[in-house]
C-alpha atoms as a PDB file:
ATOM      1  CA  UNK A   1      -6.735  14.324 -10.934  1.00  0.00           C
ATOM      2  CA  UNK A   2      -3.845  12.607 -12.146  1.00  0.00           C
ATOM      3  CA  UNK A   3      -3.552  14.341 -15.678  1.00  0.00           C
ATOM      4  CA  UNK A   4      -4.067  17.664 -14.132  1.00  0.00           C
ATOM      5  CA  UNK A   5      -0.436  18.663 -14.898  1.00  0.00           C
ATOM      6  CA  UNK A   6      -0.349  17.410 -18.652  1.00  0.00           C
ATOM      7  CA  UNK A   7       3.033  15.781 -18.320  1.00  0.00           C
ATOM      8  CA  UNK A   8       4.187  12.970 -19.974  1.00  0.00           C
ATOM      9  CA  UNK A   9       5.200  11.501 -16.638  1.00  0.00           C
ATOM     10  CA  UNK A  10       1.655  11.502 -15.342  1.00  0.00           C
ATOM     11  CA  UNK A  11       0.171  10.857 -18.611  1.00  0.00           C
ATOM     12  CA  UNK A  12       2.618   7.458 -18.232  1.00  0.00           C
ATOM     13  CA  UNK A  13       1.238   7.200 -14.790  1.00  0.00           C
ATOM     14  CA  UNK A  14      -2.049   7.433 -15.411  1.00  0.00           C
ATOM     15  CA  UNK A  15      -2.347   4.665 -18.242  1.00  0.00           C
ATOM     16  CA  UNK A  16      -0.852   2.140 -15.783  1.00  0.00           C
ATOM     17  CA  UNK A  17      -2.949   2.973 -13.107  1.00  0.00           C
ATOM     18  CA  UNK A  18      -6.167   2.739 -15.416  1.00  0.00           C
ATOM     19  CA  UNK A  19      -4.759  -0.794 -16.830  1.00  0.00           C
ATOM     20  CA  UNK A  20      -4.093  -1.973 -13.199  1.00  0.00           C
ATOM     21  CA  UNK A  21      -6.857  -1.473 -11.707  1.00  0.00           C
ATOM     22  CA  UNK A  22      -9.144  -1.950 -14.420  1.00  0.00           C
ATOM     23  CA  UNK A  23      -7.354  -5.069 -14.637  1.00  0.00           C
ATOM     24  CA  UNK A  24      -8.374  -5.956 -11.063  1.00  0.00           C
ATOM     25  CA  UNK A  25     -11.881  -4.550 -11.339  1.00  0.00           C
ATOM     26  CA  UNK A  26     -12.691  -7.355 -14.315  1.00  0.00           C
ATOM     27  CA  UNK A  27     -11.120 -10.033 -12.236  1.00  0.00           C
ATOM     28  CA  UNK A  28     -13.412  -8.544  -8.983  1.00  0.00           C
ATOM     29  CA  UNK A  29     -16.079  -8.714 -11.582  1.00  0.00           C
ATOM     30  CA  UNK A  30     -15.417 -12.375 -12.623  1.00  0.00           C
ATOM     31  CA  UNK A  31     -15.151 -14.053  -9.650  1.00  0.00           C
ATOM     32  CA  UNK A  32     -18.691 -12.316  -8.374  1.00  0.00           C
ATOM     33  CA  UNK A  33     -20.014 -13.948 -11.758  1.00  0.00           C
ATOM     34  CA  UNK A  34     -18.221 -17.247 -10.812  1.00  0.00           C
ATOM     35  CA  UNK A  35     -19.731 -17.361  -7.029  1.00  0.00           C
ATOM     36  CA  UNK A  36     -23.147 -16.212  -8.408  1.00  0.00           C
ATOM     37  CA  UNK A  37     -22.834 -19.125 -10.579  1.00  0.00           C
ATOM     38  CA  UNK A  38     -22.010 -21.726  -8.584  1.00  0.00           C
ATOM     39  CA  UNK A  39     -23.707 -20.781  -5.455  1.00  0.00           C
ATOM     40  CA  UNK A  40     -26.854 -18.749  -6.577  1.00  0.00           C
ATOM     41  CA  UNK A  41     -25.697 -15.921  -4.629  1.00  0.00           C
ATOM     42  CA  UNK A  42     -24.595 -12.357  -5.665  1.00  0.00           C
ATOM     43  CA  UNK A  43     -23.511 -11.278  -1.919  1.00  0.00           C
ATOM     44  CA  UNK A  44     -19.874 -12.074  -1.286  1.00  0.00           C
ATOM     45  CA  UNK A  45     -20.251 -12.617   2.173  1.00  0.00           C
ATOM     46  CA  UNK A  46     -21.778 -16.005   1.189  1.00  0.00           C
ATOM     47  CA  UNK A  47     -18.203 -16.818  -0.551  1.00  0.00           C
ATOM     48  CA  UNK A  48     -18.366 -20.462  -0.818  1.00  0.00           C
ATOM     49  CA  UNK A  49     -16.162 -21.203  -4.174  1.00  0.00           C
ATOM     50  CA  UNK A  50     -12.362 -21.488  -3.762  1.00  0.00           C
ATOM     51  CA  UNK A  51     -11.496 -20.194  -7.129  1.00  0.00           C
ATOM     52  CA  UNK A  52     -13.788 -16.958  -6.105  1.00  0.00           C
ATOM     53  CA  UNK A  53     -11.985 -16.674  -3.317  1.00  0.00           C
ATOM     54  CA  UNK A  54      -8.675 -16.931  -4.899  1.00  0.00           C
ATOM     55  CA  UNK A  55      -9.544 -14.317  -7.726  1.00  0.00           C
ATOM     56  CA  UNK A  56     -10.771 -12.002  -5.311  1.00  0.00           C
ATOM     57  CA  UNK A  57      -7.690 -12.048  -3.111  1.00  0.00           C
ATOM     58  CA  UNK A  58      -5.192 -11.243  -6.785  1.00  0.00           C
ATOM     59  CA  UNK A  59      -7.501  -8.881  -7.571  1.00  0.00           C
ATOM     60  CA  UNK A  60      -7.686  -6.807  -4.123  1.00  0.00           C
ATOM     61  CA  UNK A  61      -3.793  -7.998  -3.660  1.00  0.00           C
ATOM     62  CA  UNK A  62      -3.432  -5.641  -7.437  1.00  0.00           C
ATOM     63  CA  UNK A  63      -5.591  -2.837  -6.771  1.00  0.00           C
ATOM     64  CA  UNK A  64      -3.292  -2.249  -3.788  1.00  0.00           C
ATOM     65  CA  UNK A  65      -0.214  -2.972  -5.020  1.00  0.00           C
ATOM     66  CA  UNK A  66       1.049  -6.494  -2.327  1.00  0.00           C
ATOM     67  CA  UNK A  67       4.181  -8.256  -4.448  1.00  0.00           C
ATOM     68  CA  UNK A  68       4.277 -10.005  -6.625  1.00  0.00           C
ATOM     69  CA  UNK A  69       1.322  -7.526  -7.762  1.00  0.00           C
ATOM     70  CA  UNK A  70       2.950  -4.270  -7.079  1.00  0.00           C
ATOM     71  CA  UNK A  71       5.363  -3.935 -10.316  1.00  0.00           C
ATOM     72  CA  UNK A  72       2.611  -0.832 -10.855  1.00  0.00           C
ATOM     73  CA  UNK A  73       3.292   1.079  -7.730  1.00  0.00           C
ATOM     74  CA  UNK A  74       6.692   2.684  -7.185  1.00  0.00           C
ATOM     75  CA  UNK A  75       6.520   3.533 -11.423  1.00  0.00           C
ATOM     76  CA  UNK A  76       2.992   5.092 -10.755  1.00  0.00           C
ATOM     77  CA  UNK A  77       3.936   7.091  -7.433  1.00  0.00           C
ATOM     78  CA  UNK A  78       6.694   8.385  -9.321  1.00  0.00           C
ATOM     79  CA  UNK A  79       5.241   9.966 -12.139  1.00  0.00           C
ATOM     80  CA  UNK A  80       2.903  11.777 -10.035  1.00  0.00           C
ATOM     81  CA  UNK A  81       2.823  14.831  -7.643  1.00  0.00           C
ATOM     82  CA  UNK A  82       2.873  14.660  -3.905  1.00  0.00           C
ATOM     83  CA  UNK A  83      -0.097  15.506  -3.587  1.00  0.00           C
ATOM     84  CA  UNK A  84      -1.869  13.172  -5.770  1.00  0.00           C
ATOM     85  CA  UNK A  85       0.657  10.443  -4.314  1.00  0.00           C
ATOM     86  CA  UNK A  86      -0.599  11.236  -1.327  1.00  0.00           C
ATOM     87  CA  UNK A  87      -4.326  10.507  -2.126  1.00  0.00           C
ATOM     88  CA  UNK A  88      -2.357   7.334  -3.952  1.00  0.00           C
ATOM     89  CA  UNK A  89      -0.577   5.733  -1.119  1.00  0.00           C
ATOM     90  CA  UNK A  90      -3.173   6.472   1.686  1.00  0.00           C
ATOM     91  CA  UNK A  91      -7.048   6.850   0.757  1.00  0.00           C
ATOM     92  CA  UNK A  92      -6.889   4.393  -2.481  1.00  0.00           C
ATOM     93  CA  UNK A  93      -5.923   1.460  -0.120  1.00  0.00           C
ATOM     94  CA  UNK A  94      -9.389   2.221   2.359  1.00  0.00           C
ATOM     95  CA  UNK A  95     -11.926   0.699  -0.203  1.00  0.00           C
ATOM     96  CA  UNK A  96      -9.900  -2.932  -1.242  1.00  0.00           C
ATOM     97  CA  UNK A  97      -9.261  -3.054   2.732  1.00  0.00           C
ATOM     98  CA  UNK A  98     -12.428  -2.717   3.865  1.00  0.00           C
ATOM     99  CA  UNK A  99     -13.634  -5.732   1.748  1.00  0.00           C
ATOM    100  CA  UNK A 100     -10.420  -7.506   2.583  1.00  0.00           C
ATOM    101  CA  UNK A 101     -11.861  -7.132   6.462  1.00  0.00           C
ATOM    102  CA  UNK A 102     -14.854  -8.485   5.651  1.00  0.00           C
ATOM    103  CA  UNK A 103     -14.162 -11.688   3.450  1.00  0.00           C
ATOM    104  CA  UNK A 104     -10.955 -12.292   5.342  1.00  0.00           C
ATOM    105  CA  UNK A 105     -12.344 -15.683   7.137  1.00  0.00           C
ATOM    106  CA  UNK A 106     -13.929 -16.736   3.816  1.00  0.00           C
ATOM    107  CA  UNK A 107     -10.261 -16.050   1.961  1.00  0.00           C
ATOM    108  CA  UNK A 108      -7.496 -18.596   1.880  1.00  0.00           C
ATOM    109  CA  UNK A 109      -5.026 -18.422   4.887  1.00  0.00           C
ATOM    110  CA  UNK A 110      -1.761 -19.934   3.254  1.00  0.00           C
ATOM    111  CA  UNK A 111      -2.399 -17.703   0.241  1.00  0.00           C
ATOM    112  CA  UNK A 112      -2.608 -14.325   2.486  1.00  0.00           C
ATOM    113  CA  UNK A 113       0.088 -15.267   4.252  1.00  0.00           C
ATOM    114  CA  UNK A 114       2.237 -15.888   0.730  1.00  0.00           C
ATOM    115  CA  UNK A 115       1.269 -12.047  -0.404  1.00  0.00           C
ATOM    116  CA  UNK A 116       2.148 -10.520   3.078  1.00  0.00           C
ATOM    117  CA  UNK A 117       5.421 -12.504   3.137  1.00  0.00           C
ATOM    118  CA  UNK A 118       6.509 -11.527   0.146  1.00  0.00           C
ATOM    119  CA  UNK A 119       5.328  -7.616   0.337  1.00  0.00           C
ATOM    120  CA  UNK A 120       7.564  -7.140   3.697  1.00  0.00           C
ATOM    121  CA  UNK A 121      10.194  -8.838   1.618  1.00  0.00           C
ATOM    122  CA  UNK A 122      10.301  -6.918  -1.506  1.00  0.00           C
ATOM    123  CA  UNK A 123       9.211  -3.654  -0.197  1.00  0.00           C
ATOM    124  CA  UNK A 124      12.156  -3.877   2.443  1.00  0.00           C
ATOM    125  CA  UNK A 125      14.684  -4.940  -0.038  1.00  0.00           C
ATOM    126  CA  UNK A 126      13.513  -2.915  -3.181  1.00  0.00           C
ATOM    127  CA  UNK A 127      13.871   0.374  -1.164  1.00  0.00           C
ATOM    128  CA  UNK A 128      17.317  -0.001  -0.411  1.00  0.00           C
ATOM    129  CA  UNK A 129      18.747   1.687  -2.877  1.00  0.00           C
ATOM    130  CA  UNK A 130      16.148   4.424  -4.205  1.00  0.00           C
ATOM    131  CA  UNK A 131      17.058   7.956  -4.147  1.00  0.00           C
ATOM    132  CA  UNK A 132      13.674   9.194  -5.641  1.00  0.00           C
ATOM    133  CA  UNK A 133      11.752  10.095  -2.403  1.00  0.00           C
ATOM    134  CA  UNK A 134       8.308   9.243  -3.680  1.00  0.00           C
ATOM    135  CA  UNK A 135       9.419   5.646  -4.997  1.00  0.00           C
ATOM    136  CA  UNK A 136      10.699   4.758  -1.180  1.00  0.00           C
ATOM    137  CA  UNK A 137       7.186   5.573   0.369  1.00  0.00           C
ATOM    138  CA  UNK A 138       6.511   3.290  -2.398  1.00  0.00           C
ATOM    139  CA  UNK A 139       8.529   0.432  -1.358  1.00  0.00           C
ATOM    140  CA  UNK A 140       7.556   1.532   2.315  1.00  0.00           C
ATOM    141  CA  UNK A 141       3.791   1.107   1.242  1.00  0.00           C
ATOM    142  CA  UNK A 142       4.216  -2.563   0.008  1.00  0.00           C
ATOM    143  CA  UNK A 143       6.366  -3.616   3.141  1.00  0.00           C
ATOM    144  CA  UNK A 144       3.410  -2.014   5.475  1.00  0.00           C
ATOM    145  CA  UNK A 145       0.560  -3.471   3.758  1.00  0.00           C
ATOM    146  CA  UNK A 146       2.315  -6.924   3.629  1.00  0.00           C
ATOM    147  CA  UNK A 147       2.537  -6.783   7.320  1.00  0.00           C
ATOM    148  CA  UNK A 148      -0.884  -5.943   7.170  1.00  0.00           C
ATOM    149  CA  UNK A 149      -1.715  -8.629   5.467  1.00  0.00           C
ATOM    150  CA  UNK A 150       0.100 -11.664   7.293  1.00  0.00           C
ATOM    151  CA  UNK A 151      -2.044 -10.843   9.986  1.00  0.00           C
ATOM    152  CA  UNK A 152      -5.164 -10.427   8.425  1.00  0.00           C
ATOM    153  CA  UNK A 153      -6.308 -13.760   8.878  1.00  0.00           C
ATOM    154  CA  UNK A 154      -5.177 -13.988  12.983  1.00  0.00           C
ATOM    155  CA  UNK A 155      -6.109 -10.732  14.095  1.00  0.00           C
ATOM    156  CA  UNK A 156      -8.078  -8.333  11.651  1.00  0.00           C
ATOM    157  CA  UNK A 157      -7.995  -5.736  14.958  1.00  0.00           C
ATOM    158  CA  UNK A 158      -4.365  -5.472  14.130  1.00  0.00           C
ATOM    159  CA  UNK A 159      -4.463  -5.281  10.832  1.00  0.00           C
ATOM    160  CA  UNK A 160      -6.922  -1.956  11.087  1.00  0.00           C
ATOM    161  CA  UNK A 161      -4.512  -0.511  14.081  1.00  0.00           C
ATOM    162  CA  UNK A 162      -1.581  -0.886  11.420  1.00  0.00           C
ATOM    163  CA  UNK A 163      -2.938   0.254   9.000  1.00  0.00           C
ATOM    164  CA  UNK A 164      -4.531   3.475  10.754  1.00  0.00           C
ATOM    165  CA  UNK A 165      -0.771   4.166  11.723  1.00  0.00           C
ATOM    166  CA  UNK A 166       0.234   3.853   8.284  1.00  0.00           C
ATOM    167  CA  UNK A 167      -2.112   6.216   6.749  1.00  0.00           C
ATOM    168  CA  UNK A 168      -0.819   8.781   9.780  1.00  0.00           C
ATOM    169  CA  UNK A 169       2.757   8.431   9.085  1.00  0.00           C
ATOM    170  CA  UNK A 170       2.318   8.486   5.353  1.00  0.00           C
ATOM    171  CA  UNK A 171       0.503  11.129   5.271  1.00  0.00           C
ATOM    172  CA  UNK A 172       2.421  13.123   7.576  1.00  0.00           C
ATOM    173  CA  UNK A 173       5.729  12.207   5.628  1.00  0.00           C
ATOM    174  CA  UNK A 174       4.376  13.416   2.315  1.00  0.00           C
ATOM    175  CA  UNK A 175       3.395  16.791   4.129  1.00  0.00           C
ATOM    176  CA  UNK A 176       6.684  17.074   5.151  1.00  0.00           C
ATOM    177  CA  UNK A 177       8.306  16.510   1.318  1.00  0.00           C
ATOM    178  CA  UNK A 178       5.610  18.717   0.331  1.00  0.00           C
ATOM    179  CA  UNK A 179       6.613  21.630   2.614  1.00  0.00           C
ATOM    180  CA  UNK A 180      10.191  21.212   1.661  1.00  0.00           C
ATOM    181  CA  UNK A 181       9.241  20.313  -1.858  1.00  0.00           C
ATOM    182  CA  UNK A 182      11.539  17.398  -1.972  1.00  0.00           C
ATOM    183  CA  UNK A 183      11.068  14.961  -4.485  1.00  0.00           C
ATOM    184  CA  UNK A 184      14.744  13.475  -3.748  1.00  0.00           C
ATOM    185  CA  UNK A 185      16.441  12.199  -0.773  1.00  0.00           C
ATOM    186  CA  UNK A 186      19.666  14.695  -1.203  1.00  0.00           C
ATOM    187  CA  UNK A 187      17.117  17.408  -0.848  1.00  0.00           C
ATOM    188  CA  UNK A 188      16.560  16.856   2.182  1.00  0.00           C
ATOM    189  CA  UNK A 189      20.106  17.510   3.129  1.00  0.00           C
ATOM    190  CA  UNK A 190      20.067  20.712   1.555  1.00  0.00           C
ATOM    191  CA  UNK A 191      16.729  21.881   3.130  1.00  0.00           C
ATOM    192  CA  UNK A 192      17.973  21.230   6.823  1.00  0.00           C
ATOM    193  CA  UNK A 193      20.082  25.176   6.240  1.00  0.00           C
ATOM    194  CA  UNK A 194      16.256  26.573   5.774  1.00  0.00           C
ATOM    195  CA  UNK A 195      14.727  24.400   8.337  1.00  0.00           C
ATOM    196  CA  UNK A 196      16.654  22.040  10.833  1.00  0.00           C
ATOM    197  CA  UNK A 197      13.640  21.326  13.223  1.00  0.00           C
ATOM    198  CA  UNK A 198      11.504  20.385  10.208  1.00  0.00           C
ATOM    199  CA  UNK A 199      14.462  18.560   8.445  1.00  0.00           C
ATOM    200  CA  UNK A 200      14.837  16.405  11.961  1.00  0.00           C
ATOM    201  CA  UNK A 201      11.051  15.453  12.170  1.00  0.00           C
ATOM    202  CA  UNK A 202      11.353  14.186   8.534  1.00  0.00           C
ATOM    203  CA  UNK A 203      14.268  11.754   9.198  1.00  0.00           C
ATOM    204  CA  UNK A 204      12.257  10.654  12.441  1.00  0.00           C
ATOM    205  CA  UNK A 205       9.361  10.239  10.291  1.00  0.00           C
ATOM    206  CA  UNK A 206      11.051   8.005   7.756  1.00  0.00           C
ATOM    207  CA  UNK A 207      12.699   6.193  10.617  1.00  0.00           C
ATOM    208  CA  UNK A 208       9.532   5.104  11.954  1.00  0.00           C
ATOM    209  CA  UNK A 209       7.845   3.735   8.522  1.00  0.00           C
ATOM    210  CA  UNK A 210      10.708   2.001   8.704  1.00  0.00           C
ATOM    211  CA  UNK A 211      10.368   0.116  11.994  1.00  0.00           C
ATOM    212  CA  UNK A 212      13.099   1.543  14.074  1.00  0.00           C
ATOM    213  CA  UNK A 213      12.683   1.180  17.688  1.00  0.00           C
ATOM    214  CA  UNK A 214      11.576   2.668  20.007  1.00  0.00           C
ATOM    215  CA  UNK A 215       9.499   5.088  17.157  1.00  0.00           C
ATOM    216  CA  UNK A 216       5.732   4.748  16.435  1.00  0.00           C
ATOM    217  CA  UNK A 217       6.264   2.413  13.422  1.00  0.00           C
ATOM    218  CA  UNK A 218       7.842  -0.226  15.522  1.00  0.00           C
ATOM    219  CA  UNK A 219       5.125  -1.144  17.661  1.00  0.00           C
ATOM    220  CA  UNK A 220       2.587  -2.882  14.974  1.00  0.00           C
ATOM    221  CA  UNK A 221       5.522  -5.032  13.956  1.00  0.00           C
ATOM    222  CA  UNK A 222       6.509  -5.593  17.124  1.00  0.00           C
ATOM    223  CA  UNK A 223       2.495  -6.576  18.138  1.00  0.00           C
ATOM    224  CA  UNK A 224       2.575  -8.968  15.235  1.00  0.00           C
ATOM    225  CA  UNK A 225       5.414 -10.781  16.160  1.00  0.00           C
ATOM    226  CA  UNK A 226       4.328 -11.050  19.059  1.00  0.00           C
ATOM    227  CA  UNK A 227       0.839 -12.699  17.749  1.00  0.00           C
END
């Protein structure tokens, strides 16, 4: 899917994504062999080992890019399309969440909190100055999955409403680009001649990943602060 286009960009992209993740996979892989070792148990709901516990959270922390894990991401998102990007920054982060929602009492607080710190940190501040569109969903993906994730341990119902709103915004936004075929932000600009109402839902939409009251994207941050 990713080497459809037989580009050297996506070839680039592609390599990293199969190193990442098959990266991740092996360390998955290692720290069921460590539990199943130590415990007698296969089933990682019976997670009793720290060190399992600590390899599993790197491992799911790489396959979805949290910092300081997430030097793959923005480089990867860029060298694809939008529309693979899309099925990048939305549907790839279901499977790792899921299992991060069900070990996520067996996991280690202070170490969750650590990622999801520092993902809303780096993703906020390593967006700043981007002009590729596709790399600041990137940066906008860390930041929202590192809120996700500092309140993963305290309230996993908030942690699925955020990231459902995610997925809806994201995937709207790259719709948008897609319509417009915009791959940079000055595009945008120009495209608002051709389609103004469009153009004006686009900023909106960007606005709201980013957190601006009183839009959509405000109100998990504001619901975690509030926790």
């Amino acid at each position: 899917l990713m080497m459809h286009q037989h580009h050297p960009r996506a070839a680039e992209a592609t390599t990293k994504y199969f190193l990442t993740q098959a990266t991740a996979s092996t360390l998955l892989l290692f720290a069921s062999m460590t539990n199943a070792w130590t415990s007698g148990e296969w089933n990682l709901l019976e997670l009793s080992n720290p060190t399992s516990a600590t390899l599993i959270t790197i491992a799911l922390a790489l396959k979805i890019g949290l910092a300081p894990m997430h030097f793959w991401l923005p480089e990867v998102l860029q060298g694809l399309n939008l529309t693979t990007g899309l099925i990048l920054a939305t549907w790839q982060k279901l499977a790792p969440f899921a299992i991060l929602l069900q070990l996520h009492p067996l996991l280690n607080p202070n170490l969750l909190l650590f990622l999801g710190i520092s993902s809303t940190l780096i993703g906020g501040w390593g967006g700043l100055n981007q002009t590729q569109l596709r790399k600041i969903l990137a940066y906008s993906s860390i930041a929202h999955l590192g809120w996700m994730i500092t309140i993963l341990h305290y309230s996993p119902n908030l942690t699925q409403l955020n990231l459902i709103l995610y997925i809806i915004m994201t995937l709207t936004t790259f719709l948008l680009f897609k319509t417009f075929n915009s791959t940079k932000i000055n595009s945008i600009t120009i495209s608002t001649i051709k389609s103004p109402l469009l153009t004006i839902i686009t900023l909106v939409m960007l606005l709201s990943l980013g957190g601006l009251p009183p839009l959509t994207g405000f109100m998990p941050k504001w619901l975690i602060l509030h926790e």
